[in-house]
N, C-alpha and C. Protein backbone atom coordinates (compact mmCIF):
# COMPACT_ATOMS: atom_id res chain seq x y z
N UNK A 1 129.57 70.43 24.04
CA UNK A 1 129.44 69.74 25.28
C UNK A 1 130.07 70.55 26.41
N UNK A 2 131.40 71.15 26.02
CA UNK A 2 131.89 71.93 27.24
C UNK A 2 130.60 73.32 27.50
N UNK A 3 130.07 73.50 26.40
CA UNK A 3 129.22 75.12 26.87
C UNK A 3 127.82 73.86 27.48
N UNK A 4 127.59 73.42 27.35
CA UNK A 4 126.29 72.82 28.26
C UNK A 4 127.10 72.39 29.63
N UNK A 5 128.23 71.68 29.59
CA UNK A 5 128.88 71.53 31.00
C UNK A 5 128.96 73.01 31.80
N UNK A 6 129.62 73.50 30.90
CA UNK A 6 129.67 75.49 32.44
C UNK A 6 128.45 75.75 32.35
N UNK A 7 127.75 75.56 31.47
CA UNK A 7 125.97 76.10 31.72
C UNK A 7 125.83 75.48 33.26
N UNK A 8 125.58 74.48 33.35
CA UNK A 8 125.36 73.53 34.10
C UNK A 8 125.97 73.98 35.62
N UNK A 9 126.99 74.05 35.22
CA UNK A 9 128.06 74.64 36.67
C UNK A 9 127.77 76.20 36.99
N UNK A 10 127.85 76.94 35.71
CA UNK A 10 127.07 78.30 35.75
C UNK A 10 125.83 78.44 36.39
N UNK A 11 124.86 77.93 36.43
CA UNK A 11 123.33 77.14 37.29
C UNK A 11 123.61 76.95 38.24
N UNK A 12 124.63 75.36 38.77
CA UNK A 12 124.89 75.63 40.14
C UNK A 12 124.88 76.74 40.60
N UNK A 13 125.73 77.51 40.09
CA UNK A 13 126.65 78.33 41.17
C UNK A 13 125.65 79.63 41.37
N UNK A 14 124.96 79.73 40.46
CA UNK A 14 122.93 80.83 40.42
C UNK A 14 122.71 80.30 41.70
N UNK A 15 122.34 78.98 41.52
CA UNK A 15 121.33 78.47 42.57
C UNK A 15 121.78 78.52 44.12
N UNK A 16 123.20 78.21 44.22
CA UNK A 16 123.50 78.04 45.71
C UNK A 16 123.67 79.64 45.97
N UNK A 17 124.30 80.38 45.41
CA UNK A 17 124.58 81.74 45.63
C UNK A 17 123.29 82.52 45.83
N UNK A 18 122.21 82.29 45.19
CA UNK A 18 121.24 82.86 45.28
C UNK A 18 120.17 82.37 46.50
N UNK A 19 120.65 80.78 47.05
CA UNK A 19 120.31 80.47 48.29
C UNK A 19 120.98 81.19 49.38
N UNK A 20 121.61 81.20 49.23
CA UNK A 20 122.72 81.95 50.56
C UNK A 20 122.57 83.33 50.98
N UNK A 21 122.22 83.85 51.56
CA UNK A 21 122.24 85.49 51.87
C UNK A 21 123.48 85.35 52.07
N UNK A 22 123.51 87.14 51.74
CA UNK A 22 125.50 87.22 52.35
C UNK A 22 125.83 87.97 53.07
N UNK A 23 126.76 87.27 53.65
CA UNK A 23 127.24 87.88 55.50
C UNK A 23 128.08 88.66 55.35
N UNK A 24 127.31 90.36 55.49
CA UNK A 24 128.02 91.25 55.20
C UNK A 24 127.67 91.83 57.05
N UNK A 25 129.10 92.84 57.80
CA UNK A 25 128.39 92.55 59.26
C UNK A 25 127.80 94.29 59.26
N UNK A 26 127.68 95.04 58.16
CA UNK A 26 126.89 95.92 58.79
C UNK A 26 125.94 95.89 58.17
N UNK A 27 124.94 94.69 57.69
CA UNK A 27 123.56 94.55 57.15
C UNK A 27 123.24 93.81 58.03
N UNK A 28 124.01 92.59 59.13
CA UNK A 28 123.45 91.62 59.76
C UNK A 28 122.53 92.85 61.08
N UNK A 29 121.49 91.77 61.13
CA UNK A 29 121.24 92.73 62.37
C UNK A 29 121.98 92.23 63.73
N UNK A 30 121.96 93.26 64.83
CA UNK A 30 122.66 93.40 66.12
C UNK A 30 121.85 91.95 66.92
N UNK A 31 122.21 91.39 67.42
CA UNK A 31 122.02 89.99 68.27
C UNK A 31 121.22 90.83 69.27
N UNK A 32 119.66 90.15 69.52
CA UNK A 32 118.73 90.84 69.97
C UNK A 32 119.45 90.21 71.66
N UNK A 33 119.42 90.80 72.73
CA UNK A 33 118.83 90.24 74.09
C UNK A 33 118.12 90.69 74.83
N UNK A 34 117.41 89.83 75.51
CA UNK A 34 116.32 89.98 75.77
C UNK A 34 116.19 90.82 77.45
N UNK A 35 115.19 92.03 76.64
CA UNK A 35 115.09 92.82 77.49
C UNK A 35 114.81 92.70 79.11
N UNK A 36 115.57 93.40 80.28
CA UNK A 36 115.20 92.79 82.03
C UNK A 36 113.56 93.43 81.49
N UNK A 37 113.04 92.77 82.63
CA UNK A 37 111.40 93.25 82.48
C UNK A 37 111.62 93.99 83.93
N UNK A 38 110.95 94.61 83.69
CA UNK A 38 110.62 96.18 84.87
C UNK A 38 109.38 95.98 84.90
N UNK A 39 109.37 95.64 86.40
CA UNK A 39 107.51 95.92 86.85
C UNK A 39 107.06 97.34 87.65
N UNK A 40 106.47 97.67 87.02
CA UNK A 40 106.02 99.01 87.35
C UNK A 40 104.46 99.21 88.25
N UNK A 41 104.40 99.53 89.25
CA UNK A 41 103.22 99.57 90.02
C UNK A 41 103.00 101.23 89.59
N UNK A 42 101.68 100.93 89.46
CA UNK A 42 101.20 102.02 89.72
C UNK A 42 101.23 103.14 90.63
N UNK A 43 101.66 104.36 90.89
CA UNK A 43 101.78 105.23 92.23
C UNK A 43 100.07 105.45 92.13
N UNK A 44 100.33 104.91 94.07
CA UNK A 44 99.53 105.10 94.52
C UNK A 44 98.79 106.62 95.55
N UNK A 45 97.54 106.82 95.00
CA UNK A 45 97.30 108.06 95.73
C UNK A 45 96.41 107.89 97.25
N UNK A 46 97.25 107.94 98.15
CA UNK A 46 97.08 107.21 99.54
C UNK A 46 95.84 108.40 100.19
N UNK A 47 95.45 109.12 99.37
CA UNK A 47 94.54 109.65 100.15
C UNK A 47 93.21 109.31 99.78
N UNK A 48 93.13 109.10 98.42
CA UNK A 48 91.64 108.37 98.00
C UNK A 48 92.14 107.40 98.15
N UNK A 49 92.47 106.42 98.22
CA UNK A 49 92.67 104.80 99.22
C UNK A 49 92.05 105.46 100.41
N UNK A 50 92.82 106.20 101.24
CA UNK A 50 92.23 106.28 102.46
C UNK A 50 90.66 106.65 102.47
N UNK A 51 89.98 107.83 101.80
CA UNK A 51 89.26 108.08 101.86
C UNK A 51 88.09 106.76 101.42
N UNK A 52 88.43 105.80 100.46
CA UNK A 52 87.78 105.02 100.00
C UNK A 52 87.73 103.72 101.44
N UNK A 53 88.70 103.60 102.09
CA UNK A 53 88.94 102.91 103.42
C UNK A 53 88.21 103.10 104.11
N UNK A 54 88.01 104.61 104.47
CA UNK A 54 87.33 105.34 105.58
C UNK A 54 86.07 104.55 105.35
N UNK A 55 84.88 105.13 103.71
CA UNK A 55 83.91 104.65 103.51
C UNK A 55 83.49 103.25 103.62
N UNK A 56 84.42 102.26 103.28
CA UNK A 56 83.98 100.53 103.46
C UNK A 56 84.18 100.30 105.12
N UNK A 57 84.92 100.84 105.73
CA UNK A 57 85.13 100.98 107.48
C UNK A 57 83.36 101.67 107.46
N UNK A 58 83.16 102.51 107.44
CA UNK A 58 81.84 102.77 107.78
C UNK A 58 80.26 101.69 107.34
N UNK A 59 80.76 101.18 105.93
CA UNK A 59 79.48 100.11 105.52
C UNK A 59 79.70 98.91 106.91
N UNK A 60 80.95 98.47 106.89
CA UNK A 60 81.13 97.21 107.82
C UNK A 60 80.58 97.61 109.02
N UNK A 61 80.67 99.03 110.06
CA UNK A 61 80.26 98.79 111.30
C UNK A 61 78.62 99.19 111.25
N UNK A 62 78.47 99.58 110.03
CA UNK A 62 76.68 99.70 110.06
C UNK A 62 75.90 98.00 110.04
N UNK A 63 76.73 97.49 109.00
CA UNK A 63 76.54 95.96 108.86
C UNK A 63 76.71 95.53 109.71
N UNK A 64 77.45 95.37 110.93
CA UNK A 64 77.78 95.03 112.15
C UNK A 64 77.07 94.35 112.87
N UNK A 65 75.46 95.85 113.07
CA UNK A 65 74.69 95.17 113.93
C UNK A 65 73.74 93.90 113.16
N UNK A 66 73.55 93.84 111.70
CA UNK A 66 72.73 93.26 111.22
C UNK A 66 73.28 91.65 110.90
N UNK A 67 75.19 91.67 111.48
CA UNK A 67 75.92 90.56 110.88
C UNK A 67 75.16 89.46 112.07
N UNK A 68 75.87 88.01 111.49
CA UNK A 68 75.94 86.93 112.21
C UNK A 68 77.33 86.64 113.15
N UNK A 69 77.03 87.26 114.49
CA UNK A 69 78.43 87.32 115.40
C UNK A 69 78.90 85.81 115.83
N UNK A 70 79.86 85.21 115.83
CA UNK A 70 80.45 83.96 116.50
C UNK A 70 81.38 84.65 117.34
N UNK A 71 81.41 83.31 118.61
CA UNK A 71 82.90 84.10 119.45
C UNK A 71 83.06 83.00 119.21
N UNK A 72 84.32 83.02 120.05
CA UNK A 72 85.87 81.68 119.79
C UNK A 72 86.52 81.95 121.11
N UNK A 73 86.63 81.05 122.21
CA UNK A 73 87.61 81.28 122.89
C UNK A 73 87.57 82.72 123.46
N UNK A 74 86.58 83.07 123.92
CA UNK A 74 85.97 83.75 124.67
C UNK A 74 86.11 84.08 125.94
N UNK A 75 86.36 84.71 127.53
CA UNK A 75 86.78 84.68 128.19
C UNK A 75 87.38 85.99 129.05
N UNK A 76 86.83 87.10 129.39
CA UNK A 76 88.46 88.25 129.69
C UNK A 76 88.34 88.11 131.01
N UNK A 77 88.05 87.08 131.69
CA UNK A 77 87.90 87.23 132.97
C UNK A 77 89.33 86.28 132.95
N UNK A 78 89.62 85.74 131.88
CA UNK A 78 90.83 85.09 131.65
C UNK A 78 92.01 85.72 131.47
N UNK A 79 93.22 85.56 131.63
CA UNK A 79 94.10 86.08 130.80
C UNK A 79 94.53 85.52 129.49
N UNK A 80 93.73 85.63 128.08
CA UNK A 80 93.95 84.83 127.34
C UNK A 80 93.44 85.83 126.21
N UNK A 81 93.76 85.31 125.06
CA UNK A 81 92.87 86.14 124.07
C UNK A 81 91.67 85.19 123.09
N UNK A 82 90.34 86.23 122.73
CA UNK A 82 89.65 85.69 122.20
C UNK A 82 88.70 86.23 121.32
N UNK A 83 88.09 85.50 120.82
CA UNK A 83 87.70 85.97 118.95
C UNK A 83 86.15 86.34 119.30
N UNK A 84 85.75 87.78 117.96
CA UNK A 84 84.46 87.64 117.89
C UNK A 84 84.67 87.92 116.08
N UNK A 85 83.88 87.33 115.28
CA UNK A 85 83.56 86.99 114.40
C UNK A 85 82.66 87.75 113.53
N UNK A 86 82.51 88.45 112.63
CA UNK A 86 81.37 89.39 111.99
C UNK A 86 81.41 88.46 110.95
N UNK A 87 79.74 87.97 110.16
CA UNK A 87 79.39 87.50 109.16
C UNK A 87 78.26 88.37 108.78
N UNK A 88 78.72 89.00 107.55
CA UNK A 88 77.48 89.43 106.52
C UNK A 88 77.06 89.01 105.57
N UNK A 89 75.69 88.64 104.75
CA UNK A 89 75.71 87.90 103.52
C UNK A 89 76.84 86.63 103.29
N UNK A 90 77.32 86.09 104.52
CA UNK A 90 77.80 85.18 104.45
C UNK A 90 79.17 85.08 103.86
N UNK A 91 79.67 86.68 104.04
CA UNK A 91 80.80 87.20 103.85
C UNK A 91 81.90 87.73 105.20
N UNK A 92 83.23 87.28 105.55
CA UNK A 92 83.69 87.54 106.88
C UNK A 92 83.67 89.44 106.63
N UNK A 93 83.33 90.01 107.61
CA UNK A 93 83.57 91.65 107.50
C UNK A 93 84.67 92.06 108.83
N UNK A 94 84.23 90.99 109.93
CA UNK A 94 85.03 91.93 110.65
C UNK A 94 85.75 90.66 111.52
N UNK A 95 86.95 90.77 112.20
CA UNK A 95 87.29 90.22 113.55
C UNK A 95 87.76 90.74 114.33
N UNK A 96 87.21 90.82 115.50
CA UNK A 96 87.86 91.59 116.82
C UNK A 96 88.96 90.15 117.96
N UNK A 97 89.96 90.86 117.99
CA UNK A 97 90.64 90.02 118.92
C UNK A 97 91.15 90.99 120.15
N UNK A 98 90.51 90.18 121.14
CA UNK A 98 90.66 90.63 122.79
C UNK A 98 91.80 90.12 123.40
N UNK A 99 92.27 90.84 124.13
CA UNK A 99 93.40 89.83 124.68
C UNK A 99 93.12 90.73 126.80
N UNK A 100 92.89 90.45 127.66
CA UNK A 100 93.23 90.81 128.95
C UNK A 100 94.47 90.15 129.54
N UNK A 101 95.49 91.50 129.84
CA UNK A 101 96.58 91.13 130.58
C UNK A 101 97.17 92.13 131.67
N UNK A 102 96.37 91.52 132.42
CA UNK A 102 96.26 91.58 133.82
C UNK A 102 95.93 93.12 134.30
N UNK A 103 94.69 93.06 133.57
CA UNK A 103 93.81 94.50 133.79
C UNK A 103 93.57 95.53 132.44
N UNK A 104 94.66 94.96 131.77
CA UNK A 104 94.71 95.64 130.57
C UNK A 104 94.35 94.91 129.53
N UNK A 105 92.52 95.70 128.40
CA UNK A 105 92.34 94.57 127.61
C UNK A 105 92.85 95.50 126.43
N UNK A 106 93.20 94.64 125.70
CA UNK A 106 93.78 95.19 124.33
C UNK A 106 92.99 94.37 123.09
N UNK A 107 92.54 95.41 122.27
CA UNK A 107 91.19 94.77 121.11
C UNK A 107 91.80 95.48 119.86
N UNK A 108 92.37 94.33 118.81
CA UNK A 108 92.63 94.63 117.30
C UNK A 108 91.19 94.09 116.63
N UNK A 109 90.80 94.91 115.99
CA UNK A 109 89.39 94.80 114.80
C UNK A 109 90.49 94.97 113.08
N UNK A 110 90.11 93.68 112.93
CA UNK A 110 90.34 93.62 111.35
C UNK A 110 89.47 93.70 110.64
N UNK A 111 88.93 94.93 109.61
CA UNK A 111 88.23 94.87 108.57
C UNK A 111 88.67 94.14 107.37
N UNK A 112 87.39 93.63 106.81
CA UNK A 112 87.61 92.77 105.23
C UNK A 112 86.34 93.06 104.39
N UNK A 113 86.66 93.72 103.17
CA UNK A 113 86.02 93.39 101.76
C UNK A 113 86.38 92.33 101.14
N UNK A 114 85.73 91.51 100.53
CA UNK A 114 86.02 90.85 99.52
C UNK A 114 87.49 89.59 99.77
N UNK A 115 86.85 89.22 101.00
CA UNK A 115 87.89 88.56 101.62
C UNK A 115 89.20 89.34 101.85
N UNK A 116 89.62 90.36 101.80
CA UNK A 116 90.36 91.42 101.81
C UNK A 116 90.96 91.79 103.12
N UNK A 117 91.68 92.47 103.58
CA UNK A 117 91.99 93.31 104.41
C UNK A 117 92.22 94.29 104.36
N UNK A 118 91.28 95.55 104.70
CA UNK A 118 91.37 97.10 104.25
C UNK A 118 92.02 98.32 105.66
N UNK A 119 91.61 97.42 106.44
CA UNK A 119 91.90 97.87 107.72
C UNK A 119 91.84 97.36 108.99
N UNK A 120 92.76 98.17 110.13
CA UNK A 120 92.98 97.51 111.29
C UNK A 120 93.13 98.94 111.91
N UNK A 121 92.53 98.47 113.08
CA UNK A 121 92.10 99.47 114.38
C UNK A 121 92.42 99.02 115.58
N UNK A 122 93.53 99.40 116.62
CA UNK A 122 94.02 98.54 117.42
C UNK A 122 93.88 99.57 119.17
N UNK A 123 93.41 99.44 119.84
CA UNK A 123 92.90 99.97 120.83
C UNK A 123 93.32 98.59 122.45
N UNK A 124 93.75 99.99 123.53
CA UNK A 124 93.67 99.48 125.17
C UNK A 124 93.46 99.81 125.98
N UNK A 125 92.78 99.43 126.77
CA UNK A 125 91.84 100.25 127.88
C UNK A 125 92.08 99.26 129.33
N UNK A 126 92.28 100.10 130.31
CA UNK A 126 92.77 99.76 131.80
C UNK A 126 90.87 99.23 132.38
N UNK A 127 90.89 98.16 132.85
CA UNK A 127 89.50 97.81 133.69
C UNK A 127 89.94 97.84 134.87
N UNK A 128 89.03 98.25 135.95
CA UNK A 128 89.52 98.17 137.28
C UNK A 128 89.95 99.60 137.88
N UNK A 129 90.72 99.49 138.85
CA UNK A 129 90.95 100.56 139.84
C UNK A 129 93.06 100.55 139.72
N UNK A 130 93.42 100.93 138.49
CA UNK A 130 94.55 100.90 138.98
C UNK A 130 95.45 102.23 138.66
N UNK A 131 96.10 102.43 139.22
CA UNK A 131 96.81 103.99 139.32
C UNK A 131 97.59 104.68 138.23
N UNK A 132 96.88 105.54 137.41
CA UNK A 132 97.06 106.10 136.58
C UNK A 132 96.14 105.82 135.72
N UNK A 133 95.08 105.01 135.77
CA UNK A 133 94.13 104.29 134.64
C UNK A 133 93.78 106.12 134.08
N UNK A 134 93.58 107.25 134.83
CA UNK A 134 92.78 108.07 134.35
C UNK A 134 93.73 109.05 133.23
N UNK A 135 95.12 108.83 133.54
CA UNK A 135 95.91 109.40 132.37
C UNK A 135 96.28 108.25 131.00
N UNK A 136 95.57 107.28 131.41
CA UNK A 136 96.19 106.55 130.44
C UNK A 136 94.94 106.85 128.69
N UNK A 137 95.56 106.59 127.90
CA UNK A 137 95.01 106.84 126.36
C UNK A 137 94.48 105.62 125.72
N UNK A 138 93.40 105.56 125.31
CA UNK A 138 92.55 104.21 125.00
C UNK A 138 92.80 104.51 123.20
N UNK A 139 93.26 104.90 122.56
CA UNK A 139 93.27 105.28 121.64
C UNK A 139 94.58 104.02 121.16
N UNK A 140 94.82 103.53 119.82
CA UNK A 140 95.35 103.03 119.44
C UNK A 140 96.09 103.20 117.56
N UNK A 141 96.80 102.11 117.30
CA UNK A 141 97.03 102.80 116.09
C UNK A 141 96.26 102.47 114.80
N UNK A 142 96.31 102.79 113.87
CA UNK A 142 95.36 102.94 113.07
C UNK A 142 95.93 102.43 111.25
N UNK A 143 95.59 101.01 110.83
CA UNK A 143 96.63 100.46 109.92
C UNK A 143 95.37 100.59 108.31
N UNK A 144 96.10 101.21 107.83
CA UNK A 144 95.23 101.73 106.28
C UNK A 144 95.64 100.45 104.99
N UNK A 145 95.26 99.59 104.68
CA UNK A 145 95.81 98.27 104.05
C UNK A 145 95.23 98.50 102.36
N UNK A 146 96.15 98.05 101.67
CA UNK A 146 95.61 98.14 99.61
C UNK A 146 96.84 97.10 99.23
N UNK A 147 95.72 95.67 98.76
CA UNK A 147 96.37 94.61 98.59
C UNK A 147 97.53 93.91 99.06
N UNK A 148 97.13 93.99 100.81
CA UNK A 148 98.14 93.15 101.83
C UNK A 148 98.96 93.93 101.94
N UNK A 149 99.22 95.29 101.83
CA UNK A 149 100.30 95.54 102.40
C UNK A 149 99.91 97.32 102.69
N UNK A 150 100.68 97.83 103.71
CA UNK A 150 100.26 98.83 104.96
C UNK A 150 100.55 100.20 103.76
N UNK A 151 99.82 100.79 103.51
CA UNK A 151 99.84 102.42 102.85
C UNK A 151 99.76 103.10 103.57
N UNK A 152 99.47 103.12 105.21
CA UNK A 152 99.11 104.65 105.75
C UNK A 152 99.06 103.52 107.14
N UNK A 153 99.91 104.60 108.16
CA UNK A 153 99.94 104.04 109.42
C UNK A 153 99.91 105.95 110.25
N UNK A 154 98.48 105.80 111.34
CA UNK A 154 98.49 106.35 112.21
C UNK A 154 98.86 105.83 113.72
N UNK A 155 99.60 106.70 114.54
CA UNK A 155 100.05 106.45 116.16
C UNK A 155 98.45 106.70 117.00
N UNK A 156 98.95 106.43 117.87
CA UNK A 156 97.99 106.95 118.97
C UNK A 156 97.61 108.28 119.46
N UNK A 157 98.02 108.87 118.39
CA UNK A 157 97.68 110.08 118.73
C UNK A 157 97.14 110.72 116.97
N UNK A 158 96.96 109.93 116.68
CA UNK A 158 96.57 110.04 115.03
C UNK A 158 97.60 110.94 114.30
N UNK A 159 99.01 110.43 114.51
CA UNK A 159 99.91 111.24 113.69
C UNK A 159 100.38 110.49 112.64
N UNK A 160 100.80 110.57 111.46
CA UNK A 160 100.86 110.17 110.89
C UNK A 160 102.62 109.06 110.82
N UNK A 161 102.75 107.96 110.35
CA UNK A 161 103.90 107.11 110.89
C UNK A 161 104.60 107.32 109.42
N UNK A 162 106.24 107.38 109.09
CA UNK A 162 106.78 107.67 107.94
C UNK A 162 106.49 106.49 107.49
N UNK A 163 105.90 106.28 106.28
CA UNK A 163 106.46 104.82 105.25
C UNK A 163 107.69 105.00 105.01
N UNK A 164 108.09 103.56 105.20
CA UNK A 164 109.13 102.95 105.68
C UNK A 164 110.35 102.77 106.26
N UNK A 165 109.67 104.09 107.49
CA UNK A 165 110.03 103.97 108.90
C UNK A 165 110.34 102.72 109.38
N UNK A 166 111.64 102.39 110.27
CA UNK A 166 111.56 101.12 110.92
C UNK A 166 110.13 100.61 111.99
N UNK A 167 109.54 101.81 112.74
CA UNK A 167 108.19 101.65 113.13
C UNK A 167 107.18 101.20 112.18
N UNK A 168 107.17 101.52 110.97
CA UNK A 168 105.98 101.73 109.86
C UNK A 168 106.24 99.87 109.52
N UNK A 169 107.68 99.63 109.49
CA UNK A 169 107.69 98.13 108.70
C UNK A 169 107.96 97.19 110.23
N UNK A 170 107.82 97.72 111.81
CA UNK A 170 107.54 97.22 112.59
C UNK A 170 106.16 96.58 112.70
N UNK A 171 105.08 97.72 112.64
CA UNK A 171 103.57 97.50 113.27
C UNK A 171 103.51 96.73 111.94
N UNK A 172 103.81 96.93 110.58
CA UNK A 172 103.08 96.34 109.12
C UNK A 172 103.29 94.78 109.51
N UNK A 173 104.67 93.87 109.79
CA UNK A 173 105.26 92.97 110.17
C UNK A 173 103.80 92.01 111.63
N UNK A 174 103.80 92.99 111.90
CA UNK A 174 103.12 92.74 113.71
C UNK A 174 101.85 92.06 113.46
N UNK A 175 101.53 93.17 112.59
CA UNK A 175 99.61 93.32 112.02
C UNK A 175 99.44 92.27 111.55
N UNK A 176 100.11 91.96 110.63
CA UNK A 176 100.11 90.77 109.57
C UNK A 176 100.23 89.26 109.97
N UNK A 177 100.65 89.18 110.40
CA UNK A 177 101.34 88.25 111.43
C UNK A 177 100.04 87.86 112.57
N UNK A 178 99.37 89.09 113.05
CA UNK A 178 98.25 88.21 113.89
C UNK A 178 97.04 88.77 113.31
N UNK A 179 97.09 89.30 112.25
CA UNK A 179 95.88 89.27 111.23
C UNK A 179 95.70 87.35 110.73
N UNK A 180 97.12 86.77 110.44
CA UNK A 180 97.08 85.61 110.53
C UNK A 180 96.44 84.27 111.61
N UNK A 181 97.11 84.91 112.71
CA UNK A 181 96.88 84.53 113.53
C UNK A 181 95.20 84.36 114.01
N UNK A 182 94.14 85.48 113.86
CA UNK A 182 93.01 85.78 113.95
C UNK A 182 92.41 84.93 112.73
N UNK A 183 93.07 84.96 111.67
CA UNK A 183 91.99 84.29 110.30
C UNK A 183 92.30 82.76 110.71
N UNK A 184 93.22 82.55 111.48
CA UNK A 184 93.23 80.58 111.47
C UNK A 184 92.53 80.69 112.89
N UNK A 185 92.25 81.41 113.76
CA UNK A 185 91.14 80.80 114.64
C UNK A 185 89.65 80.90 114.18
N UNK A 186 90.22 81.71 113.15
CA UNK A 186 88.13 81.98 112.65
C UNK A 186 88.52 80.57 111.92
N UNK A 187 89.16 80.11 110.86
CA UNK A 187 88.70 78.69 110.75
C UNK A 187 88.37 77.33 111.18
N UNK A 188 89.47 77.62 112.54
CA UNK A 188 88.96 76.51 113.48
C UNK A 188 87.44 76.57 114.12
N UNK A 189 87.20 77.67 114.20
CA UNK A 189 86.02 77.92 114.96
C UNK A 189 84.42 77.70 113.94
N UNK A 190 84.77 77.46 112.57
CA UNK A 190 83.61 77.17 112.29
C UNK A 190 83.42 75.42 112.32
């Protein structure tokens, strides 16, 4: 009876021991934590962007003449600013916003693919008879856009602006802001 009793206890002690792994600490493994995640963008090559910019800037002003134009608040005999509207295939391509102040009209054109914004072209020109109109530069700056945000900024003189220059994250800030401004009057206006 005693050798069937330690059998018995002998068994236990198989069974739980052989349930148990054993906590030895250089077999345990190292307590995992969990890795920071790093988002990694792709570097971008700002010259085929641009070059690819250049080309959809050229489909939109050929489309131009063939789009469906709306204005909005219309007016430069005003001092006020106001909308013209490009619809292609029933897609927005372009908006021009005018603004005349007080002789001087100033016209931002926002291009769009794909509901997009690829580019902005911002130009001012003196109307009238006023002194110096003939030295002044109608030329404006020139905003290169890849998924909302500014890759390539030219001056008025087509020089190139440093990314992220306090100028570069000035005009990006500016653009954006009445790129906004321009897409909520095109919705009021339909």
């Amino acid at each position: 009876m005693k050798k069937t009793i330690l059998s018995i206890v002998l068994a236990t002690i198989l069974l739980v021991a052989c349930g148990k792994k054993e906590e030895n600490p250089q077999t345990q493994p190292a307590p995992t934590a969990e890795a920071p995640k790093v988002v990694v963008e792709p570097i971008l090559n700002v010259d085929s962007l641009v070059k690819e910019i250049k080309k959809q800037y050229a489909e939109v002003n050929k489309n131009w003449n063939k789009a469906t134009i709306s204005v909005y608040n219309y007016d430069l005999s005003k001092e006020e600013k106001g909308y013209s509207f490009g619809l292609f295939n029933n897609n927005l391509i372009k908006i021009i916003a005018f603004e005349n102040e007080g002789g001087m009209i100033n016209s931002t054109e926002f291009y769009y693919q794909n509901k997009k914004l690829f580019f902005v072209f911002n130009s001012s020109k003196i109307e009238g008879d006023y002194e110096g109109a003939e030295n002044y530069s109608a030329d404006g700056y020139r905003c290169y856009f890849h998924n909302n945000k500014l890759v390539k900024l030219l001056d008025s003189k087509k020089k190139e602006v440093a990314k992220g220059s306090q100028e570069f994250q000035k005009v990006e800030t500016q653009v954006l802001a009445e790129e906004k401004v321009a897409m909520d009057n095109f919705k009021k206006s339909k």
